[in-house]
N, C-alpha and C. Protein backbone atom coordinates (compact mmCIF):
# COMPACT_ATOMS: atom_id res chain seq x y z
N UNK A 1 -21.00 -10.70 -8.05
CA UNK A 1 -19.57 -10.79 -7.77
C UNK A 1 -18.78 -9.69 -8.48
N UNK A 2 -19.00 -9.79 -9.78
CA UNK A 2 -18.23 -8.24 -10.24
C UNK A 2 -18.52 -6.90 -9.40
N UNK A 3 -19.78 -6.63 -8.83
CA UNK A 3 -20.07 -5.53 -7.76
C UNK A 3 -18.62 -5.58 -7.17
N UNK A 4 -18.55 -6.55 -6.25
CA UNK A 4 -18.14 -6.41 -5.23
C UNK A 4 -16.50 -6.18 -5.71
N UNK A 5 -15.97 -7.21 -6.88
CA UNK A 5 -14.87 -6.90 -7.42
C UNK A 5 -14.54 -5.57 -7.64
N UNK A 6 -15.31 -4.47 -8.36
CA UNK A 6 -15.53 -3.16 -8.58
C UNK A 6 -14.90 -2.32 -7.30
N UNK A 7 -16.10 -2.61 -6.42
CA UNK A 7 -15.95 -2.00 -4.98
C UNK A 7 -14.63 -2.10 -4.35
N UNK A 8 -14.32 -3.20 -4.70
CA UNK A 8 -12.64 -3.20 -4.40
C UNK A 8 -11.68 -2.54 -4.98
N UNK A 9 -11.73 -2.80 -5.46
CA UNK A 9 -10.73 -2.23 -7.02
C UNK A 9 -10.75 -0.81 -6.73
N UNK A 10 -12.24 -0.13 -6.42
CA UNK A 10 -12.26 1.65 -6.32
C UNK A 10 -11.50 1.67 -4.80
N UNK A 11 -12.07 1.17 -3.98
CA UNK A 11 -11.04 1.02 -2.42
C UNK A 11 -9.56 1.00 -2.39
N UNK A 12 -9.16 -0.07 -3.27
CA UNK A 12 -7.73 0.09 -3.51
C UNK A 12 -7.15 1.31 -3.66
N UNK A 13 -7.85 1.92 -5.46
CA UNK A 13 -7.17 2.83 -5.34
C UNK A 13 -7.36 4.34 -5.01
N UNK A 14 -8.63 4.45 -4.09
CA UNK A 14 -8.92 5.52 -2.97
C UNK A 14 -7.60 5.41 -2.32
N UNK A 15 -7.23 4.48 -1.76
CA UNK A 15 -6.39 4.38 -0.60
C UNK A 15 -5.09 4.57 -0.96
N UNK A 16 -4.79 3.81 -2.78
CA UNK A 16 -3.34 4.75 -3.52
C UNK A 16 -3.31 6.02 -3.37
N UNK A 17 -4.50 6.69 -3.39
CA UNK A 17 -4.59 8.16 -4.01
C UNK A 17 -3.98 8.75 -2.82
N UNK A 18 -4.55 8.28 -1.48
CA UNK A 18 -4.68 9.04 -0.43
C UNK A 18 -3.27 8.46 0.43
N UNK A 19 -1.90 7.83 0.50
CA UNK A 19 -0.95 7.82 0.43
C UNK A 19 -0.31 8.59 -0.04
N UNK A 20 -0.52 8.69 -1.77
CA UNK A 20 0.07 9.67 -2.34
C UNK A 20 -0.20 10.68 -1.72
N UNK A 21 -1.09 11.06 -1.53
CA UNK A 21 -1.46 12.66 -1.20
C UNK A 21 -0.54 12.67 0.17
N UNK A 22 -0.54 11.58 1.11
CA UNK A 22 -0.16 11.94 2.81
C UNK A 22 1.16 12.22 2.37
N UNK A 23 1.76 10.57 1.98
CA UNK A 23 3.33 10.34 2.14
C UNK A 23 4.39 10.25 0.75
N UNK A 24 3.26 11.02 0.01
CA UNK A 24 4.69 11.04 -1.31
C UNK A 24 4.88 9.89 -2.57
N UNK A 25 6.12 9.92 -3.02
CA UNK A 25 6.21 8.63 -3.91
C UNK A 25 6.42 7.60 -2.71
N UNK A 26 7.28 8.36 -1.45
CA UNK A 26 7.98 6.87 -0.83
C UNK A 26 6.66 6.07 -0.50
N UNK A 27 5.82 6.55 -0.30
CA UNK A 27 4.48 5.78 0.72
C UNK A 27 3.79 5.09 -0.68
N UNK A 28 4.21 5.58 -1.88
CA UNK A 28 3.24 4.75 -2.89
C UNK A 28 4.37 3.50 -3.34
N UNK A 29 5.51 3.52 -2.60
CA UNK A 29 6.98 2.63 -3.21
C UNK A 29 6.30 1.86 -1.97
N UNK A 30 6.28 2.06 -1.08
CA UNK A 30 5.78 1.24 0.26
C UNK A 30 4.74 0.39 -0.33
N UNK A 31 3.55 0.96 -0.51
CA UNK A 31 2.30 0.41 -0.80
C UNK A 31 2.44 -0.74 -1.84
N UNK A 32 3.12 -0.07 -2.96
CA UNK A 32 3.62 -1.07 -3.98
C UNK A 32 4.44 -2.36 -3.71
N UNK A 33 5.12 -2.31 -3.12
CA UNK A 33 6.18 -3.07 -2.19
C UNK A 33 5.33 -4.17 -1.32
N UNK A 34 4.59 -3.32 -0.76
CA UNK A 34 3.69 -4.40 0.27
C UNK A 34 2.51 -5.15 -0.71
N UNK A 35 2.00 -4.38 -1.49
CA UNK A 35 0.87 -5.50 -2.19
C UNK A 35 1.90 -6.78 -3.28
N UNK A 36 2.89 -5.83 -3.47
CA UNK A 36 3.78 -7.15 -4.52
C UNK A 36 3.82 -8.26 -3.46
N UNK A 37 4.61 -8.24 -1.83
CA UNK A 37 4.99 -9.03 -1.35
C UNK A 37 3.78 -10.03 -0.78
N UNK A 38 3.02 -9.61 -1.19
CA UNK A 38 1.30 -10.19 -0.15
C UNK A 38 0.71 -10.75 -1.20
N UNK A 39 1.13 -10.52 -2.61
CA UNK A 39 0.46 -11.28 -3.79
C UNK A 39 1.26 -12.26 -4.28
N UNK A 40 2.42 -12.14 -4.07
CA UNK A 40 3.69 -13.03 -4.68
C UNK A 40 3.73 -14.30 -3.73
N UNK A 41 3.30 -13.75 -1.99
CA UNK A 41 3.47 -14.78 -0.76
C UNK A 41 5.27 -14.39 -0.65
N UNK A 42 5.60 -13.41 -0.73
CA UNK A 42 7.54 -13.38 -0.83
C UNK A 42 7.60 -12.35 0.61
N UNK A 43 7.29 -12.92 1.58
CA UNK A 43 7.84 -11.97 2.79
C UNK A 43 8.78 -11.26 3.08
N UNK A 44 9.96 -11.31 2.31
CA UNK A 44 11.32 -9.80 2.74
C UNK A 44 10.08 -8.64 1.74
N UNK A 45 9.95 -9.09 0.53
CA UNK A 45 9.09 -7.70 0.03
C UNK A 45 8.14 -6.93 0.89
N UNK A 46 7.13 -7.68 1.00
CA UNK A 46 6.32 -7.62 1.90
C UNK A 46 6.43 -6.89 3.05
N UNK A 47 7.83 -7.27 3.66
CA UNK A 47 8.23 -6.77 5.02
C UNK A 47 8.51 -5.06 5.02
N UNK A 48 9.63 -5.70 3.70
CA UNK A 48 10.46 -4.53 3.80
C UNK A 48 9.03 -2.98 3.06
N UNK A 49 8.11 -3.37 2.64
CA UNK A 49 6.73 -2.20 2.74
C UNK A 49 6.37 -1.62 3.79
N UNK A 50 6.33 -3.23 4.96
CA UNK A 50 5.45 -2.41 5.80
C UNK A 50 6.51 -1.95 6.56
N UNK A 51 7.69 -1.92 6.88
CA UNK A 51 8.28 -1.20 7.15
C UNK A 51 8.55 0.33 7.23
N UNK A 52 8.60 0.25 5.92
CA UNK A 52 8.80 1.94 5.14
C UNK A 52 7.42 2.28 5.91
N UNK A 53 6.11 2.02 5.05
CA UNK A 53 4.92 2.29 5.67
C UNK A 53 5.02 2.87 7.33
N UNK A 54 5.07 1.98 8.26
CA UNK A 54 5.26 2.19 9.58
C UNK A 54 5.95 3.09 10.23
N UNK A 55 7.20 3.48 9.22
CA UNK A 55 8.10 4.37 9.51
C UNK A 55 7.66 5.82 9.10
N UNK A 56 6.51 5.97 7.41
CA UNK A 56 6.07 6.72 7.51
C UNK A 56 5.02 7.70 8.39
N UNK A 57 4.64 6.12 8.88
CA UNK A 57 3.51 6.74 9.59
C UNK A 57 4.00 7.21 11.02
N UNK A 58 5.20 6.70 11.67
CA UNK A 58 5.88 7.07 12.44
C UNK A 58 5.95 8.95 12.73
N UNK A 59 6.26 8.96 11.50
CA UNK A 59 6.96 10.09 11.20
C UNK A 59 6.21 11.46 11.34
N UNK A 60 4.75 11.19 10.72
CA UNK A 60 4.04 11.73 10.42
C UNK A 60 3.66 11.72 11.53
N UNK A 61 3.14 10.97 12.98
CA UNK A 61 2.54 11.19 13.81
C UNK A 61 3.01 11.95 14.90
């Protein structure tokens, strides 16, 4: 079980890194935003991430 905890944990923050790198601070304020609201169970947080998120990715595409 710690494996797999590990494996996560490095996934996570592969996937911080690589935000940062695409979309900036805003996409790591997003990211942050969305894991607070998905750990807390508080859906405006939550929302208001994937929002930003979506919009980044909007943007970018």
């Amino acid at each position: 079980m710690p494996l797999v905890a590990l494996a996560v944990a490095a996934l996570a923050i592969g996937f911080e890194h690589l935000v940062q790198w695409k979309f900036g601070p805003m996409g790591i304020i997003a990211f942050v935003a969305l894991t607070i609201g998905i750990k807390a169970k508080n859906t405006v947080i939550g929302g208001i991430g994937a929002v930003i998120l979506v919009m980044l990715l909007a943007q970018s595409g």
